[in-house]
PDB file of N, CA and C in Angstrom:
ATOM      1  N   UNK A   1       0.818  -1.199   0.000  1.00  0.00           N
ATOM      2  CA  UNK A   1       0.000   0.000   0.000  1.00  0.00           C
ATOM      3  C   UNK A   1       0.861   1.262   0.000  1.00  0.00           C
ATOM      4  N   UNK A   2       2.496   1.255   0.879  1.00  0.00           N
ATOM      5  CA  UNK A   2       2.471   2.272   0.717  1.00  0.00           C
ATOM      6  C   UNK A   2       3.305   2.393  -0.306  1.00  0.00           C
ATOM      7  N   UNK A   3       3.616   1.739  -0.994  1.00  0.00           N
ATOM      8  CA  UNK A   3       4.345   1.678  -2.352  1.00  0.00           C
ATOM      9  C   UNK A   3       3.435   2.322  -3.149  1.00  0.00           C
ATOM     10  N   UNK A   4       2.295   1.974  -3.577  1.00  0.00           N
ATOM     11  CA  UNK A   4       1.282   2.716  -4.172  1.00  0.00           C
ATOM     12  C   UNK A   4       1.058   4.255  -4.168  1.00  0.00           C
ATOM     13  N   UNK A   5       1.130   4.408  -2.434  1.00  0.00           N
ATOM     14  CA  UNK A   5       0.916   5.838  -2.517  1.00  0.00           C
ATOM     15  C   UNK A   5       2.154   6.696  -3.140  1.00  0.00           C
ATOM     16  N   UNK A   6       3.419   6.298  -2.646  1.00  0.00           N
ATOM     17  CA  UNK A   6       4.927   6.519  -3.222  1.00  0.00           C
ATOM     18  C   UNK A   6       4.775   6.927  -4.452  1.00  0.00           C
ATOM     19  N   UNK A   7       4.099   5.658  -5.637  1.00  0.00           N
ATOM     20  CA  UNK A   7       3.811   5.741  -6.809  1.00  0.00           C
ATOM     21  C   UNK A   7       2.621   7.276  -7.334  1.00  0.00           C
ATOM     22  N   UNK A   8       1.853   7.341  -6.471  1.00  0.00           N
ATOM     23  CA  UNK A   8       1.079   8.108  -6.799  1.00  0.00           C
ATOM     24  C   UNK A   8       1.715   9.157  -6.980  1.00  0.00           C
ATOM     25  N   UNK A   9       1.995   9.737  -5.625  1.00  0.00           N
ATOM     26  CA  UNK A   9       3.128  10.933  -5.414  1.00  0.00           C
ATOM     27  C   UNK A   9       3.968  11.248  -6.234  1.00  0.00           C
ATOM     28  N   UNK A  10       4.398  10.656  -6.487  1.00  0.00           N
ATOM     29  CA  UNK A  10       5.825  10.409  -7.471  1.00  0.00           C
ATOM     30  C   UNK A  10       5.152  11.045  -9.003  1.00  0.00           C
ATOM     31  N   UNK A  11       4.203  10.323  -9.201  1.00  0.00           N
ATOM     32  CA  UNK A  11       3.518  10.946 -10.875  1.00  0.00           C
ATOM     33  C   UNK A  11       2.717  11.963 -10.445  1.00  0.00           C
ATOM     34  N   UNK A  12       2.497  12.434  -9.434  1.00  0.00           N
ATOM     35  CA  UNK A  12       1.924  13.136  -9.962  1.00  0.00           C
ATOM     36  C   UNK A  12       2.754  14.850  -9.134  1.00  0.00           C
ATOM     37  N   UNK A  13       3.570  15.669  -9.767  1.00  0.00           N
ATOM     38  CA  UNK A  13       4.097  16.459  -9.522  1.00  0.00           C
ATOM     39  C   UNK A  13       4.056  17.486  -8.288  1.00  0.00           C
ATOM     40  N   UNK A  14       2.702  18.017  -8.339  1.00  0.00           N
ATOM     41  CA  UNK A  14       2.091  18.858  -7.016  1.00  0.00           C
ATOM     42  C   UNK A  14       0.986  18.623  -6.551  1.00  0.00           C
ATOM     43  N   UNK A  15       0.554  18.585  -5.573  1.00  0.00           N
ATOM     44  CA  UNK A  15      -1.036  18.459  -5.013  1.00  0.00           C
ATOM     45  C   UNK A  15      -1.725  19.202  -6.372  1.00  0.00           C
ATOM     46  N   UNK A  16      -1.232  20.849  -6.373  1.00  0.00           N
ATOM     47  CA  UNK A  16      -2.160  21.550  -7.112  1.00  0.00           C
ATOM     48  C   UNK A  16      -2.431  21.018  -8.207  1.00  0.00           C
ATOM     49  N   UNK A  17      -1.425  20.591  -8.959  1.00  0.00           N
ATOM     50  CA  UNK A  17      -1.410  19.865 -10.792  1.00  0.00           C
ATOM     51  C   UNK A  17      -2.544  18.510 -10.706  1.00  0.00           C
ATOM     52  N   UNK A  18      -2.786  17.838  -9.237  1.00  0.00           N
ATOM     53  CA  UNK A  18      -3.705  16.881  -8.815  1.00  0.00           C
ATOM     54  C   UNK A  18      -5.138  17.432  -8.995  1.00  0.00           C
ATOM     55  N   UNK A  19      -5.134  18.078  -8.236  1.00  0.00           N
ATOM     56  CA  UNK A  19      -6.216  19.081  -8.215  1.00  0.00           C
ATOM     57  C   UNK A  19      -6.884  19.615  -9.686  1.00  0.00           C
ATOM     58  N   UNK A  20      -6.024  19.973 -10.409  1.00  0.00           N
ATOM     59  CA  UNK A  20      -6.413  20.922 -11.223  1.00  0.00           C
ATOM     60  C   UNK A  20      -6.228  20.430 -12.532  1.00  0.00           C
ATOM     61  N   UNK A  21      -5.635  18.861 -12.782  1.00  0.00           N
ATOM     62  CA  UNK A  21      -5.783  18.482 -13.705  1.00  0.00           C
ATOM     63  C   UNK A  21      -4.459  18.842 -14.917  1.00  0.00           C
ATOM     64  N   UNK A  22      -3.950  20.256 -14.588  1.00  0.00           N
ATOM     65  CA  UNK A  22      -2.468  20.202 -15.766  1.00  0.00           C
ATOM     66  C   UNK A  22      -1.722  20.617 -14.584  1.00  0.00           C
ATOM     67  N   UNK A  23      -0.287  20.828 -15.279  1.00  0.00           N
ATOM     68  CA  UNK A  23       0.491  22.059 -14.639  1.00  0.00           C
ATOM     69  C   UNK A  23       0.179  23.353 -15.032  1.00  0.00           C
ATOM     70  N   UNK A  24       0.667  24.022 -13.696  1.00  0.00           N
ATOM     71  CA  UNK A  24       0.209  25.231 -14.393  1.00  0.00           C
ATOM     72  C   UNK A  24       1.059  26.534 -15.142  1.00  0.00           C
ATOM     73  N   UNK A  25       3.081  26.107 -14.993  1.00  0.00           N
ATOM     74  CA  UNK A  25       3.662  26.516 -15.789  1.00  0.00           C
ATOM     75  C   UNK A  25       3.191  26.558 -17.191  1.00  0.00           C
ATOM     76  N   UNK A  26       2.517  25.181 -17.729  1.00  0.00           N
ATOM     77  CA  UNK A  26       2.109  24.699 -19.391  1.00  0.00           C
ATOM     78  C   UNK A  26       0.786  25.720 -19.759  1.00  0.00           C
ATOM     79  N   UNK A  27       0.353  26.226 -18.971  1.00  0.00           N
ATOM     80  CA  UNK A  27      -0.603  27.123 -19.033  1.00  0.00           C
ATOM     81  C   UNK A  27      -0.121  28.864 -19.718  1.00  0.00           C
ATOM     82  N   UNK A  28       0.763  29.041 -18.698  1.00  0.00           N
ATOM     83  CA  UNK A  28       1.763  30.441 -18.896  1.00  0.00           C
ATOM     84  C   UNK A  28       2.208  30.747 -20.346  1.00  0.00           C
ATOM     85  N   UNK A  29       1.343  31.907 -20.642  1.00  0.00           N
ATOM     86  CA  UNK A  29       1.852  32.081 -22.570  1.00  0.00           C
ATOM     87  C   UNK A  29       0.826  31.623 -23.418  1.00  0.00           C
ATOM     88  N   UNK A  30       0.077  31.022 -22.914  1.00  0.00           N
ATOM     89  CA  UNK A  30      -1.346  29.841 -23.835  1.00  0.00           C
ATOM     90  C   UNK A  30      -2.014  30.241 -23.481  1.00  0.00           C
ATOM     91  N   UNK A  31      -2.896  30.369 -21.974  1.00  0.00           N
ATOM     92  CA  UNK A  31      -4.365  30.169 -21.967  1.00  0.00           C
ATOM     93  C   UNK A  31      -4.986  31.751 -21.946  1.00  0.00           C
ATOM     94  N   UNK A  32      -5.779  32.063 -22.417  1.00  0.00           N
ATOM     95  CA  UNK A  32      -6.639  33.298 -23.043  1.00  0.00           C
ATOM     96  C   UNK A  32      -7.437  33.212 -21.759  1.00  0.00           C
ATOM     97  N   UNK A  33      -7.761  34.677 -21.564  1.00  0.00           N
ATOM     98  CA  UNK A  33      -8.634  35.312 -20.499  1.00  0.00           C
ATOM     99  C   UNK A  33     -10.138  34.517 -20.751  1.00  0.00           C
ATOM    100  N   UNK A  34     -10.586  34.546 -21.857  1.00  0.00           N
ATOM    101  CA  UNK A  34     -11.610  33.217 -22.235  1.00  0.00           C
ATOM    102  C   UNK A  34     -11.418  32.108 -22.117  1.00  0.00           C
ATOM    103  N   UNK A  35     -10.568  31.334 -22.233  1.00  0.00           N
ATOM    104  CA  UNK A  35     -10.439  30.095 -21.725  1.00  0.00           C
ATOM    105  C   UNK A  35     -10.601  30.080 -20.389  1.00  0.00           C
ATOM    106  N   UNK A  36      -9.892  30.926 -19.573  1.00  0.00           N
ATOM    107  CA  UNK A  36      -9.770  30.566 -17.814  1.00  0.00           C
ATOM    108  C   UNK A  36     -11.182  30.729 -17.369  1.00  0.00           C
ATOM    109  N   UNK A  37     -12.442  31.802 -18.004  1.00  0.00           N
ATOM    110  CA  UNK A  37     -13.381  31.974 -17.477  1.00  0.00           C
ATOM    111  C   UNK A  37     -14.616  30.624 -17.725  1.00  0.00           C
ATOM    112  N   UNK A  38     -13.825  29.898 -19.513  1.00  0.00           N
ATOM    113  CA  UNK A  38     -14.956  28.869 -19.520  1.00  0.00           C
ATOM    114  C   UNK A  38     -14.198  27.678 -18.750  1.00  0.00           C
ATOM    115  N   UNK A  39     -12.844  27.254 -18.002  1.00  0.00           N
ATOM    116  CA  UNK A  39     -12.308  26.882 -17.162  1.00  0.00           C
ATOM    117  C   UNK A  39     -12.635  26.954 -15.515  1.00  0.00           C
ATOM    118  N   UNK A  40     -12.733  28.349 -15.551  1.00  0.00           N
ATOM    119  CA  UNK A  40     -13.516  28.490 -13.613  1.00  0.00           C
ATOM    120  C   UNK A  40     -14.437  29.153 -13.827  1.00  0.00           C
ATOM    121  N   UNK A  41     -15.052  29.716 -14.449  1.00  0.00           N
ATOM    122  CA  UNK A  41     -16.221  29.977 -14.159  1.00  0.00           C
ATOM    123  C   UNK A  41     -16.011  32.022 -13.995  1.00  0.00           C
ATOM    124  N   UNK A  42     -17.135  32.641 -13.591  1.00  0.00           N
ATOM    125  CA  UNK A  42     -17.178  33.905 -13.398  1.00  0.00           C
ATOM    126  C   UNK A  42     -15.955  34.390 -11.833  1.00  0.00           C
ATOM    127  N   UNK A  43     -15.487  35.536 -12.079  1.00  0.00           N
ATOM    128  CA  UNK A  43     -14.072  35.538 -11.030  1.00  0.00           C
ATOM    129  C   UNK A  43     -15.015  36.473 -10.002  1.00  0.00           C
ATOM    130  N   UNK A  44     -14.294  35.570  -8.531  1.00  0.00           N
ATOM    131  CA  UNK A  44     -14.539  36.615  -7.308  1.00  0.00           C
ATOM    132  C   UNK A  44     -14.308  37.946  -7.879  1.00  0.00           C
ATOM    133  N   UNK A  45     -12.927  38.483  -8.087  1.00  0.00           N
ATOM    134  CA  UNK A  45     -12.631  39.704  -8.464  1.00  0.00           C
ATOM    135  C   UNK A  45     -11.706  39.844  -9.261  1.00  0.00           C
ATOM    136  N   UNK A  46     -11.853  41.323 -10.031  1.00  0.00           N
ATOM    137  CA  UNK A  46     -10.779  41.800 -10.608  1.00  0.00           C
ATOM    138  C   UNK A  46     -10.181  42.913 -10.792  1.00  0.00           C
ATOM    139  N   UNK A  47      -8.588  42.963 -10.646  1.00  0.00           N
ATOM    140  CA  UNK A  47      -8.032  44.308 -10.827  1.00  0.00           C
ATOM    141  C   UNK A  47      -7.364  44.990 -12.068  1.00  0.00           C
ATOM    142  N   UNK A  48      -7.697  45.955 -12.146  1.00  0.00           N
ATOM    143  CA  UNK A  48      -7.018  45.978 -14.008  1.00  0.00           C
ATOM    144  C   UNK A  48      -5.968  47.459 -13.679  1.00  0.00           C
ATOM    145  N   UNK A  49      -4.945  47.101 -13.711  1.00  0.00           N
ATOM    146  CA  UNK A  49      -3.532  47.917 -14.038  1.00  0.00           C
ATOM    147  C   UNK A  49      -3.725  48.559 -15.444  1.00  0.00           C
ATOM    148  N   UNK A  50      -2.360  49.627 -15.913  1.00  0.00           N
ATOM    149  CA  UNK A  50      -2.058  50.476 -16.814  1.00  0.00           C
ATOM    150  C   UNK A  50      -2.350  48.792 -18.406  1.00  0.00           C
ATOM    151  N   UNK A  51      -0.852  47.654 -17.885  1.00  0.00           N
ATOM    152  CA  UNK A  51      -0.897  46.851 -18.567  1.00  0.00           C
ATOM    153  C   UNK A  51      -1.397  45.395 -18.600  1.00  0.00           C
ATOM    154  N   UNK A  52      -1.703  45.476 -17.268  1.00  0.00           N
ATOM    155  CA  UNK A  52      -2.323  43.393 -16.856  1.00  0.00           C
ATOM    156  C   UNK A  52      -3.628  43.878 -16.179  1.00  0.00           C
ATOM    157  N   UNK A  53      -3.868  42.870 -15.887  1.00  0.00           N
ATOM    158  CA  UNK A  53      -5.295  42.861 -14.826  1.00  0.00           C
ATOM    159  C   UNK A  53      -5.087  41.325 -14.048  1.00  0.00           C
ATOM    160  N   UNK A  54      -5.248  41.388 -12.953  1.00  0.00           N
ATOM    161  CA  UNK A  54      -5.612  40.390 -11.621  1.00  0.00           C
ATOM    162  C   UNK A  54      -6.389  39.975 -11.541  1.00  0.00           C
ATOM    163  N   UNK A  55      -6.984  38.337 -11.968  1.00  0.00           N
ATOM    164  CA  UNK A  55      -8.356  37.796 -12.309  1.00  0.00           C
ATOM    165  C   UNK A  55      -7.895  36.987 -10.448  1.00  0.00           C
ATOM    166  N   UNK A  56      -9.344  36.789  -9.944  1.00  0.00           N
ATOM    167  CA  UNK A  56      -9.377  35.654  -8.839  1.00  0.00           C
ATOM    168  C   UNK A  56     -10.348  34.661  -8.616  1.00  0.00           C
ATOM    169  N   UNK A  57     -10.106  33.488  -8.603  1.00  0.00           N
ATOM    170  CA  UNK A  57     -11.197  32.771  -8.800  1.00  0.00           C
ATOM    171  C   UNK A  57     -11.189  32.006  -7.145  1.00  0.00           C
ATOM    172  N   UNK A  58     -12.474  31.295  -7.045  1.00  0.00           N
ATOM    173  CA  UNK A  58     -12.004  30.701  -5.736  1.00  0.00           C
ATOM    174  C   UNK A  58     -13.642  29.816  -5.197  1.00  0.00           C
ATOM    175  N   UNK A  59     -13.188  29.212  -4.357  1.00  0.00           N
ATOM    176  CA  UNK A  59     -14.303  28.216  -3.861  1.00  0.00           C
ATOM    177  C   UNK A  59     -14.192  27.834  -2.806  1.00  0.00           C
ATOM    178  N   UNK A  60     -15.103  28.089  -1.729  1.00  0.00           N
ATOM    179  CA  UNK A  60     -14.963  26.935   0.013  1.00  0.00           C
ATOM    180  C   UNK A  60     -16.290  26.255   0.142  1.00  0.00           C
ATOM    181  N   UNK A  61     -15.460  25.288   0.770  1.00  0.00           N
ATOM    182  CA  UNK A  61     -17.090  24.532   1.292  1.00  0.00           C
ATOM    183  C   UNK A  61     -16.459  24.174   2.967  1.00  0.00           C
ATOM    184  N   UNK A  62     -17.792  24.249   3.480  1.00  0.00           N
ATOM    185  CA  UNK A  62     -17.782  23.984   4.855  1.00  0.00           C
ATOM    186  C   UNK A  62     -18.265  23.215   5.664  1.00  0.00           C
ATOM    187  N   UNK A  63     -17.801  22.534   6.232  1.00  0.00           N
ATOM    188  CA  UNK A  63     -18.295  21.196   6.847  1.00  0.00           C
ATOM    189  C   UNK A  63     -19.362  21.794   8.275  1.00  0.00           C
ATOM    190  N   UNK A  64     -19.961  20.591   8.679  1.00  0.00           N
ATOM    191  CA  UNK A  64     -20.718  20.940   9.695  1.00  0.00           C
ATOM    192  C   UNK A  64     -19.869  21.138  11.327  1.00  0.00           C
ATOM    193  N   UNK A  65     -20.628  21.962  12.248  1.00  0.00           N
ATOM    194  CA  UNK A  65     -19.969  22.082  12.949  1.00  0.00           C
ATOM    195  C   UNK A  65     -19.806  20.967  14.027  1.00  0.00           C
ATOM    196  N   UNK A  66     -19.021  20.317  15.044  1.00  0.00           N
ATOM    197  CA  UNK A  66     -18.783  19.680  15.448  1.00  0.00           C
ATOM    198  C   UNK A  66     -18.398  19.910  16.815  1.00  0.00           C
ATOM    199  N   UNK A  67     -19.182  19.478  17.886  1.00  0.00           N
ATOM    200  CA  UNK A  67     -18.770  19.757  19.523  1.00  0.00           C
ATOM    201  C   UNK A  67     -18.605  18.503  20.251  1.00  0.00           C
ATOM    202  N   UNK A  68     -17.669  18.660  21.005  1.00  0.00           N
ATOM    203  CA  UNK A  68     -17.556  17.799  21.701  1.00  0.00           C
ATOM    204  C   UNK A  68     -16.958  18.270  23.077  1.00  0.00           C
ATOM    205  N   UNK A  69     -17.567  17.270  23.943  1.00  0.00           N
ATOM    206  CA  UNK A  69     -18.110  17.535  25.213  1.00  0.00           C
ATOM    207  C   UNK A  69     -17.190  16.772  26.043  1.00  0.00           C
ATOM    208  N   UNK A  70     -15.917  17.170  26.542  1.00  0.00           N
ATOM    209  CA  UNK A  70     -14.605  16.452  27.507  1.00  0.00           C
ATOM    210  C   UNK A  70     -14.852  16.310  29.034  1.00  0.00           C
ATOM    211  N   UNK A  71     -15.290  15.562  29.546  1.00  0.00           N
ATOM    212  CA  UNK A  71     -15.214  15.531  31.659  1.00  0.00           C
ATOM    213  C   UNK A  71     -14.469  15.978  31.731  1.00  0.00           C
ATOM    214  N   UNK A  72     -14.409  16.818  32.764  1.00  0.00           N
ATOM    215  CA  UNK A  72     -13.527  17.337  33.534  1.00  0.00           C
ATOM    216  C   UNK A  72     -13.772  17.376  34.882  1.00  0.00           C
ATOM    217  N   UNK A  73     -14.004  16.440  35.771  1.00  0.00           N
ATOM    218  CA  UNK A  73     -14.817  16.551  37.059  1.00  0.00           C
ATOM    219  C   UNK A  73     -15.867  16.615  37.289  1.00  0.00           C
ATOM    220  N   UNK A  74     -16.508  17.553  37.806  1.00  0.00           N
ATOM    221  CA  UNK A  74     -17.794  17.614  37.878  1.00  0.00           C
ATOM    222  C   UNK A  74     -18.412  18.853  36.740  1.00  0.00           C
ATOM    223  N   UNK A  75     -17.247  19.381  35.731  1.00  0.00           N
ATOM    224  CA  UNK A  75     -17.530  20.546  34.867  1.00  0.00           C
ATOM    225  C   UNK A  75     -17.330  19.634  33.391  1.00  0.00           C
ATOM    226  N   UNK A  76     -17.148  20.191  32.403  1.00  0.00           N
ATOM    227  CA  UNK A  76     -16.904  19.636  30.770  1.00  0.00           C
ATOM    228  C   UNK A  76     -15.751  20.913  29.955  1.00  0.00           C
ATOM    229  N   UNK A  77     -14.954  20.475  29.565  1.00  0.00           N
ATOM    230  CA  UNK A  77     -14.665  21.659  28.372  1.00  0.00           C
ATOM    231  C   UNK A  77     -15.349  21.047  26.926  1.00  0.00           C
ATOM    232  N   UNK A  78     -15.804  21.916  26.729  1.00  0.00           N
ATOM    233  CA  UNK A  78     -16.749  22.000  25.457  1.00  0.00           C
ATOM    234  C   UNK A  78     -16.145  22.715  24.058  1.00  0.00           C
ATOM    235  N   UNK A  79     -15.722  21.910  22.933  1.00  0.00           N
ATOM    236  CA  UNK A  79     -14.725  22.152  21.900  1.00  0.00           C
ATOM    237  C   UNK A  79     -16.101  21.853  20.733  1.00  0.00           C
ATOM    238  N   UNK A  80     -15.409  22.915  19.674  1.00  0.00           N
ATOM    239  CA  UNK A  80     -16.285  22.711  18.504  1.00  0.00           C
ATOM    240  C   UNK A  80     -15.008  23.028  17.698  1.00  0.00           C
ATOM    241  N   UNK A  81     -15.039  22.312  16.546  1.00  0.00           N
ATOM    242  CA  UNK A  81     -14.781  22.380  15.553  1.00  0.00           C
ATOM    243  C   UNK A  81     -15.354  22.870  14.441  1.00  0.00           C
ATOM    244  N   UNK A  82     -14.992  23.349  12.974  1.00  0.00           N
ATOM    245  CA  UNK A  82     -15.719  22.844  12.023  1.00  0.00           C
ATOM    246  C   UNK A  82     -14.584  23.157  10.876  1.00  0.00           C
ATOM    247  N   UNK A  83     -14.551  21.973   9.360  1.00  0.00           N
ATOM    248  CA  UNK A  83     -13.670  21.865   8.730  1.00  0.00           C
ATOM    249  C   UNK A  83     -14.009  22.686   7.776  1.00  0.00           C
ATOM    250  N   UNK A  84     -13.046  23.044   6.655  1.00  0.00           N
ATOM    251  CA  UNK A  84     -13.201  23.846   5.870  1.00  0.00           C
ATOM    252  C   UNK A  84     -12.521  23.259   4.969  1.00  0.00           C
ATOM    253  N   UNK A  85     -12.846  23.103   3.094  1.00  0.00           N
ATOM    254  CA  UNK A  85     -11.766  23.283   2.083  1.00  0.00           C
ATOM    255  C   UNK A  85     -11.950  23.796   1.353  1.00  0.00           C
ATOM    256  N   UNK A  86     -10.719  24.431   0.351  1.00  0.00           N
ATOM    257  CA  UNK A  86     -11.021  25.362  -1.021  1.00  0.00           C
ATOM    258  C   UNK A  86     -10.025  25.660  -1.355  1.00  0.00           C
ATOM    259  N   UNK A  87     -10.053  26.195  -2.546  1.00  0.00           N
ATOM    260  CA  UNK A  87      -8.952  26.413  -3.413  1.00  0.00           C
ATOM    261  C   UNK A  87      -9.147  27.840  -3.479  1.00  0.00           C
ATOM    262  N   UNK A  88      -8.462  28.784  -4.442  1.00  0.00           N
ATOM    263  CA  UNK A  88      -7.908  30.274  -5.044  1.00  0.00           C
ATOM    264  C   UNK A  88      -6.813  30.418  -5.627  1.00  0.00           C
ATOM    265  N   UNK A  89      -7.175  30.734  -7.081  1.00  0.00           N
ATOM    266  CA  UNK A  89      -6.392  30.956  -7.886  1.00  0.00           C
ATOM    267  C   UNK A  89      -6.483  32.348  -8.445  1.00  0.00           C
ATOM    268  N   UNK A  90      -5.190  32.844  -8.403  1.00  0.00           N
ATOM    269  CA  UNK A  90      -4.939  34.394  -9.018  1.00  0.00           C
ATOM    270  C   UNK A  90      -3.684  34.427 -10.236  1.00  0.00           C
ATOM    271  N   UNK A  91      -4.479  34.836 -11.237  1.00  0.00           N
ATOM    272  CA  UNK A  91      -3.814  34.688 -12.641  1.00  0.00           C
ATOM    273  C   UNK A  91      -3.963  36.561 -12.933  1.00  0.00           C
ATOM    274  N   UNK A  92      -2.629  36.741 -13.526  1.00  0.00           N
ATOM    275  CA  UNK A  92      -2.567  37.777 -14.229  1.00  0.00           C
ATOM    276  C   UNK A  92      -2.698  37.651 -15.888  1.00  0.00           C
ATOM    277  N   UNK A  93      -2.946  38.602 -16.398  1.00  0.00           N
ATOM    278  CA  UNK A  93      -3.307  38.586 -17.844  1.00  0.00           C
ATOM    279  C   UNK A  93      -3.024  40.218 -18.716  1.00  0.00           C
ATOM    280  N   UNK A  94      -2.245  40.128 -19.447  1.00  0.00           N
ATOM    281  CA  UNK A  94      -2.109  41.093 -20.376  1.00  0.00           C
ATOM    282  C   UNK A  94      -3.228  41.726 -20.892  1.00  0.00           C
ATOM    283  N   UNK A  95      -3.391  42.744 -20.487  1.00  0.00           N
ATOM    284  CA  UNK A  95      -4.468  43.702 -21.721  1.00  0.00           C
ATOM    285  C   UNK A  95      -4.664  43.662 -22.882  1.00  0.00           C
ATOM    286  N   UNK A  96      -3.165  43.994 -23.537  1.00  0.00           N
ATOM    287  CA  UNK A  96      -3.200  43.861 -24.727  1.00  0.00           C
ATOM    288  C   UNK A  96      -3.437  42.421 -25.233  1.00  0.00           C
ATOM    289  N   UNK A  97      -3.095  41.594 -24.788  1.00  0.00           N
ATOM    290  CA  UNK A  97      -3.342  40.442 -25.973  1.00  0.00           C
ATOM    291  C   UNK A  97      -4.010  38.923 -25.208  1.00  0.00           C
ATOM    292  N   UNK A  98      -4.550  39.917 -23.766  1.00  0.00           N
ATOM    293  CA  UNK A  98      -5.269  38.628 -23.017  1.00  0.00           C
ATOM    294  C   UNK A  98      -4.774  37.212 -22.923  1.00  0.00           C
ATOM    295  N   UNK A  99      -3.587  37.137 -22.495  1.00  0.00           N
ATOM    296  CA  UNK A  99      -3.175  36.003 -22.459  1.00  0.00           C
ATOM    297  C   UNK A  99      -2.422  35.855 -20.865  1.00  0.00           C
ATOM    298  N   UNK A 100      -2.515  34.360 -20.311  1.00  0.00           N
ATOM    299  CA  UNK A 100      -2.046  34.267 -18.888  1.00  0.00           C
ATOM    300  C   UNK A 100      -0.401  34.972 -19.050  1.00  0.00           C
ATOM    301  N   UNK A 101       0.189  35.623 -17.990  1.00  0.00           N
ATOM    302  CA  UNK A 101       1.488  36.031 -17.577  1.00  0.00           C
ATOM    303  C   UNK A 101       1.748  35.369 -16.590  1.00  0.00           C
ATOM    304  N   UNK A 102       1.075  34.991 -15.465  1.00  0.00           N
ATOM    305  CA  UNK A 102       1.357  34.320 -14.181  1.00  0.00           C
ATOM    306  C   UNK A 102       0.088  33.492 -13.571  1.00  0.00           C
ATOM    307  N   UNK A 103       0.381  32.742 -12.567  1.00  0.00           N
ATOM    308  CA  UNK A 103      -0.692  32.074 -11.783  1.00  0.00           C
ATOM    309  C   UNK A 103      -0.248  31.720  -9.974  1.00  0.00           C
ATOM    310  N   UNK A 104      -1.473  31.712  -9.899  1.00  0.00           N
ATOM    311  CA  UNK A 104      -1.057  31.428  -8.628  1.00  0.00           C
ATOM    312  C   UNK A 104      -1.928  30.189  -7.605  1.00  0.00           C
ATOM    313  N   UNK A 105      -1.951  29.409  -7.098  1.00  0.00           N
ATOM    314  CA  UNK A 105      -2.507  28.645  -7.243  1.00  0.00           C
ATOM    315  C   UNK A 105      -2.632  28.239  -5.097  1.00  0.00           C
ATOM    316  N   UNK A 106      -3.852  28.187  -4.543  1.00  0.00           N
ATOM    317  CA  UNK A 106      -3.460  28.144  -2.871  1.00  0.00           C
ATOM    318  C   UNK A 106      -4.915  26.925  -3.106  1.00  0.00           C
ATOM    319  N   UNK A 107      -4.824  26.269  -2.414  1.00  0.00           N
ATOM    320  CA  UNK A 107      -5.786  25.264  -1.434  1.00  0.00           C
ATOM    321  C   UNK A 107      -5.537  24.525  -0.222  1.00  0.00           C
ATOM    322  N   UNK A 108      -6.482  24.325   0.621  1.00  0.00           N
ATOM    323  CA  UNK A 108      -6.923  23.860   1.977  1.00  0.00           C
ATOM    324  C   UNK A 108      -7.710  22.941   1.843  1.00  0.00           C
TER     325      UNK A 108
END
């Protein structure tokens, strides 16, 4: 088994490239401000400079909350949790010719 996982790891470069299906150097120079939007969808936000603009895309989901109830004598400490995951990606893009310059890539 854990040879397997070894194996997994091993091919597959970064969590994110897991995640997201390419690398995202192979992206840099290629993908068009249209592509990334029929790719993620409509962006949290954006900033537009003299020559680039700052696209951000992003997603959480949230798990339910979770308490739990520890003795402590005749009292309890009382702990809640609750989990969270998501990704955010921030890509820059040329004005002039709408094409990716950079990426950036975070998940939890």
């Amino acid at each position: 088994m854990l040879a397997l996982i070894f194996i997994f790891l091993v091919g597959c470069a970064t969590w994110e490239e897991y995640k997201l299906g390419f690398k995202l150097e192979e992206i840099i120079g290629t993908m068009t401000y249209d592509e990334a939007l029929s790719t993620w969808g409509e962006p949290i936000s954006i900033f537009q400079g003299d020559k680039i603009f700052v696209v951000t895309w992003g997603s959480e989901k949230v798990g339910p909350v979770i308490t739990t109830a520890i003795p402590v004598g005749n009292a309890a400490i009382v702990e809640t949790n609750q989990s969270r995951s998501g990704w955010k990606i921030s890509a820059t893009f040329s004005i002039e010719s709408r094409i990716l310059k950079s990426i950036h890539y975070t998940g939890w």
